[in-house]
Protein backbone atom coordinates (compact mmCIF):
# COMPACT_ATOMS: atom_id res chain seq x y z
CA UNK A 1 -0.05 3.48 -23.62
CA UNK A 2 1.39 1.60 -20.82
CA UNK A 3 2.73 4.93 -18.19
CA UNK A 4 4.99 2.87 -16.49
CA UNK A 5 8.70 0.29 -17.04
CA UNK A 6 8.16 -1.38 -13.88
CA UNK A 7 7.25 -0.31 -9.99
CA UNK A 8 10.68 1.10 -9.72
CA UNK A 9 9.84 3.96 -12.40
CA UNK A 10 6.59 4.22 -10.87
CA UNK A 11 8.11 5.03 -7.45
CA UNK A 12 9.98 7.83 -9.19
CA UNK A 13 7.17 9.37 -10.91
CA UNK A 14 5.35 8.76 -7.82
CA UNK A 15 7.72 10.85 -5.71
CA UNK A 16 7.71 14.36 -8.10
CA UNK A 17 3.81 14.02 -6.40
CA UNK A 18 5.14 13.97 -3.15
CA UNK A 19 8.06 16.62 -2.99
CA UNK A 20 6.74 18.43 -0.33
CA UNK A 21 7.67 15.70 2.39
CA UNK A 22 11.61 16.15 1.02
CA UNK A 23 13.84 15.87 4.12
CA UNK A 24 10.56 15.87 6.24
CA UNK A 25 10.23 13.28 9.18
CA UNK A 26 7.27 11.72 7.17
CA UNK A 27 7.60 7.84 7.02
CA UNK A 28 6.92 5.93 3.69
CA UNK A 29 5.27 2.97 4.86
CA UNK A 30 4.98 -0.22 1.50
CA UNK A 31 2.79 -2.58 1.30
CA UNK A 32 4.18 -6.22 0.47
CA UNK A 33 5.27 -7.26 -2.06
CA UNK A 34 4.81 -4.95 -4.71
CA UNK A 35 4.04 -2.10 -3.05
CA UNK A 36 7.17 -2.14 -1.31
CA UNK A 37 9.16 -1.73 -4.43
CA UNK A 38 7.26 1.49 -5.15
CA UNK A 39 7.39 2.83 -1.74
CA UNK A 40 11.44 2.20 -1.86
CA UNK A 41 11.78 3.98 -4.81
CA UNK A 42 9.71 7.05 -3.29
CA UNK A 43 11.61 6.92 -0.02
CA UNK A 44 15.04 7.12 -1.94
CA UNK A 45 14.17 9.58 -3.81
CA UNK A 46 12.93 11.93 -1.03
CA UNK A 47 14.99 10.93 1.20
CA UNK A 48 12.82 9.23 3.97
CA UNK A 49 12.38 6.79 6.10
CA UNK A 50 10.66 3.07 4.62
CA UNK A 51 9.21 0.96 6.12
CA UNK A 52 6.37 -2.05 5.34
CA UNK A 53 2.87 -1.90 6.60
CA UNK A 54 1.67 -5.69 6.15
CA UNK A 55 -1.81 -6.52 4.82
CA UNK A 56 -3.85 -9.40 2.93
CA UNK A 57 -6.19 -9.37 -0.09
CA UNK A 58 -9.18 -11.58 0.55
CA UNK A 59 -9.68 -12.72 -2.61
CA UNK A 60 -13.04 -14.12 -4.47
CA UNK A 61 -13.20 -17.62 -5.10
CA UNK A 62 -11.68 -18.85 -8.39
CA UNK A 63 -10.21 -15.12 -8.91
CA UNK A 64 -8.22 -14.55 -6.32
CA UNK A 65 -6.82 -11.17 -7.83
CA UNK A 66 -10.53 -9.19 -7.45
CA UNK A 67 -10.66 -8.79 -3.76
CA UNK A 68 -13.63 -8.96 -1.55
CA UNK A 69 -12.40 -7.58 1.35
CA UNK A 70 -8.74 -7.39 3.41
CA UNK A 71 -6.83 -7.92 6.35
CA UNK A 72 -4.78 -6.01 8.43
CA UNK A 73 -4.01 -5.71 11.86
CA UNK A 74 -6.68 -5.05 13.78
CA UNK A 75 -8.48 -4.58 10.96
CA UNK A 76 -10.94 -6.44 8.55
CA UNK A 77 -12.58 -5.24 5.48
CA UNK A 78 -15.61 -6.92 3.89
CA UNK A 79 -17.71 -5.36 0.81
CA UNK A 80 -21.09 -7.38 0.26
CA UNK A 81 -21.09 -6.24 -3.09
CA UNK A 82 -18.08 -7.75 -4.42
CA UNK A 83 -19.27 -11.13 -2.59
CA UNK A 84 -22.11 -11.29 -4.28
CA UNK A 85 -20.50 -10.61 -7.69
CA UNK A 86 -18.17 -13.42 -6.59
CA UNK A 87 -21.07 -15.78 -6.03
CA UNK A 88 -19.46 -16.18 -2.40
CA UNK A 89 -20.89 -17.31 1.14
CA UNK A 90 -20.02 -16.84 4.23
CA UNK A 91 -18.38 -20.10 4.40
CA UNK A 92 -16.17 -19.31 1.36
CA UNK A 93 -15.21 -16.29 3.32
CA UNK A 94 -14.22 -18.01 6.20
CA UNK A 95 -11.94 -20.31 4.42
CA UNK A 96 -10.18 -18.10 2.65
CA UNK A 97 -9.95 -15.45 5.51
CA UNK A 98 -8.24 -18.40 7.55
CA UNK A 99 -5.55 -19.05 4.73
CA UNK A 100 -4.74 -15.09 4.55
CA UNK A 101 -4.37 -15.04 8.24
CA UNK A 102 -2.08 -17.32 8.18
CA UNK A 103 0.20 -15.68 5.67
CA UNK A 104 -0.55 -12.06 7.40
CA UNK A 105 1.44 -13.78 10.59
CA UNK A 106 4.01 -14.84 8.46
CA UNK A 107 4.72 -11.57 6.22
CA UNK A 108 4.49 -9.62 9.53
CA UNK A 109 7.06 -11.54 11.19
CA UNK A 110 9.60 -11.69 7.94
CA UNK A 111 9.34 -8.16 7.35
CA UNK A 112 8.66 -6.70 10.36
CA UNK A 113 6.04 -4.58 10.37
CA UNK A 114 5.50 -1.96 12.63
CA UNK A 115 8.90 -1.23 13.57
CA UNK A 116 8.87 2.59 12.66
CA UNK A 117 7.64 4.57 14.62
CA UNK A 118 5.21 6.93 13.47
CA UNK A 119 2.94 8.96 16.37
CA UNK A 120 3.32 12.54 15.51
CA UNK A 121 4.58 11.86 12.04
CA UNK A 122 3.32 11.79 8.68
CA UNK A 123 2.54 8.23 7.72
CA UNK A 124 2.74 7.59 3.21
CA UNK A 125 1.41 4.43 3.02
CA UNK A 126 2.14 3.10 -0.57
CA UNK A 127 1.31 0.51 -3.35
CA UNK A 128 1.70 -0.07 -6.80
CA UNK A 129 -1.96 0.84 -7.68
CA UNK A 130 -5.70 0.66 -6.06
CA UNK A 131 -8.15 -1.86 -8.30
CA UNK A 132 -10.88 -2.05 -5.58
CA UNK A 133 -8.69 -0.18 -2.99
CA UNK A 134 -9.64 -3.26 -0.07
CA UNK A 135 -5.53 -3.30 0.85
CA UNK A 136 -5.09 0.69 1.07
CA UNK A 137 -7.99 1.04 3.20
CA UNK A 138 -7.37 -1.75 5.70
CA UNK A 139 -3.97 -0.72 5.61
CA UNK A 140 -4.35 3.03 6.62
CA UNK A 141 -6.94 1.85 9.03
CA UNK A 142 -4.58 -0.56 10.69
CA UNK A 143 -2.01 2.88 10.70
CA UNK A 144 -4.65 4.73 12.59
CA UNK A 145 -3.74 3.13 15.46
CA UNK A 146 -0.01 4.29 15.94
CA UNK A 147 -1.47 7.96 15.94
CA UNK A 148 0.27 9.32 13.27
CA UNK A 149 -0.33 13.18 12.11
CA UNK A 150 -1.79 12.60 9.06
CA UNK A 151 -1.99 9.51 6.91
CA UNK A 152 -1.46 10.40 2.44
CA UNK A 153 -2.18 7.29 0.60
CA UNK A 154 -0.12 7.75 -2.50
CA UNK A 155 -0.64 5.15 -5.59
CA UNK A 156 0.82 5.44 -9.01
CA UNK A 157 -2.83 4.30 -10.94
CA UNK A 158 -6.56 4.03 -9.45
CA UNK A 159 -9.31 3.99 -11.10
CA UNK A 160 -10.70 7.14 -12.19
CA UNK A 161 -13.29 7.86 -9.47
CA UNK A 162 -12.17 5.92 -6.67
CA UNK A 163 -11.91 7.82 -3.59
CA UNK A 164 -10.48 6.61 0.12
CA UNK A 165 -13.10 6.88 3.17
CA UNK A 166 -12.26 10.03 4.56
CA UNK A 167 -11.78 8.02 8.28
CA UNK A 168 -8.85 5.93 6.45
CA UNK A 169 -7.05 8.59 4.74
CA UNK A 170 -6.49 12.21 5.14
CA UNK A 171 -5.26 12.86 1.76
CA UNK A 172 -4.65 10.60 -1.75
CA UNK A 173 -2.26 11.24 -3.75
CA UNK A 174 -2.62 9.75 -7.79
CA UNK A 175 -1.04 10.53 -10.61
CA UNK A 176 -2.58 8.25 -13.17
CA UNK A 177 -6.58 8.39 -12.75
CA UNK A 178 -7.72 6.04 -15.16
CA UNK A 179 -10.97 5.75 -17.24
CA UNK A 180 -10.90 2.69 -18.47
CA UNK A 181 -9.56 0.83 -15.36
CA UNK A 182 -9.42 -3.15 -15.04
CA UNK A 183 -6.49 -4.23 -13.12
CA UNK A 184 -3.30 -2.28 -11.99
CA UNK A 185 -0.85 -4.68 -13.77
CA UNK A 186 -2.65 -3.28 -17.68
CA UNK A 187 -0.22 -0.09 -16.51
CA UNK A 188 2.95 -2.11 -16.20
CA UNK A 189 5.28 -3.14 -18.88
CA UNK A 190 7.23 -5.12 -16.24
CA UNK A 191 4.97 -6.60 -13.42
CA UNK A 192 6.41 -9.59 -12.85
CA UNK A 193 5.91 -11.12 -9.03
CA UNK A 194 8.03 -9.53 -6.48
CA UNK A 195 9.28 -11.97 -4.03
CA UNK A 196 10.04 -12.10 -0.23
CA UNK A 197 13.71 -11.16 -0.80
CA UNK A 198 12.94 -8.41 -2.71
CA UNK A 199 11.06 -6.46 -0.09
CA UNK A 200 13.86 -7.81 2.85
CA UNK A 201 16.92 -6.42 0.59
CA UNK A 202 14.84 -3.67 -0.04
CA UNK A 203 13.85 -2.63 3.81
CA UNK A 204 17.70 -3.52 5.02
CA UNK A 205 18.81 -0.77 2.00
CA UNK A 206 16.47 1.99 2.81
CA UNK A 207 17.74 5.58 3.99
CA UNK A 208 16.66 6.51 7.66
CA UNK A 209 15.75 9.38 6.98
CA UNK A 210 16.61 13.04 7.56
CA UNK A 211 13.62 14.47 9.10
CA UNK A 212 15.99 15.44 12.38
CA UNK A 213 17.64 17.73 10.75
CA UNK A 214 15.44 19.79 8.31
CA UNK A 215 12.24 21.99 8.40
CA UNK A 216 9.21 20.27 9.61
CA UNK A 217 6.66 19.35 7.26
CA UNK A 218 3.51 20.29 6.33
């Protein structure tokens, strides 16, 4: 059975998971593209702040979907295992890693990363699922250094027993834990491509939140 329509109706299942931060001053912080579309959906539904947290997938050579490691910023993530199931060198590393840096300037500048700000608040840093969770992890490490309260990494599928490193993430929240995990998009009936004017509209749309002027969180 495929759980989800699209990332829109996993945003709302996602955000019954995350009631607690209602009306909160918590900040839910996408990650482009898809992730964004998710994380909107959460935000509007619990009222908070969105915002995008920008980060790149290095991916292996010839299947650039598994990732061997990801960029933030600040931040790089390598795993030597995935590498060598890749069958890729250093080299091949390099040349990718130059390509994603490249498009990590440009999404930061387009969406505008890093405009919220979070020190004292609780940072929900979102995607549409965790495969090998590189992204999550680079992106809650990149978080780390705006000094947030807490940071919950909330996805609507992972695999079953994937955990965050407990320096990254102070809490994971998952619906779907899946046994028989391959990629994220088996979970979609809709995952078509999401494209840069998505995630602008989407960021230009989003509620500012009510934190001000309700209880504090937990």
């Amino acid at each position: 059975m495929i759980p989800f329509a699209d990332r829109r109706s996993a945003g709302r299942e996602l955000a019954a998971e995350l009631e607690r931060w209602r009306g909160t001053d918590a900040v839910v912080l996408g990650i482009p593209r898809g992730g964004v579309v998710v994380a909107a959906a959460v935000a509007e539904a619990l009222g908070l702040e969105l915002d995008a947290v920008v980060v790149r997938k290095l991916g292996a050579s010839g299947h650039k979907e598994y990732a061997v490691g990801a960029i933030a910023d600040g931040v790089r993530i390598v795993t030597p295992g995935a590498m060598r199931w890749a069958g890729m060198s250093s080299r091949d590393l390099e040349r990718v890693e130059a390509a994603e840096r490249d498009e990590l300037a440009r999404r930061t500048d387009a969406f505008g990363s890093a405009s919220v700000e979070l020190s004292g608040r609780t940072a929900i840093v979102v995607d549409d699922g965790v495969a090998t969770g590189a992204s999550a992890i680079a992106a809650c490490r990149a978080l780390r250094a705006r000094d947030p309260k807490q940071i919950v990494l909330a996805v609507p599928v992972a695999p079953e027993h994937w955990e965050p490193p407990a320096d990254a993430v102070d809490e994971f929240v998952c619906p779907y834990r899946e046994a028989d995990f391959w990629a994220v998009g088996q979970y979609y009936d809709d995952f078509r491509q999401t494209t840069d004017a998505e995630v602008l509209a989407l960021l230009r749309a989003a509620p500012t939140g009510s934190g001000a002027d309700e209880e504090a969180g937990p």
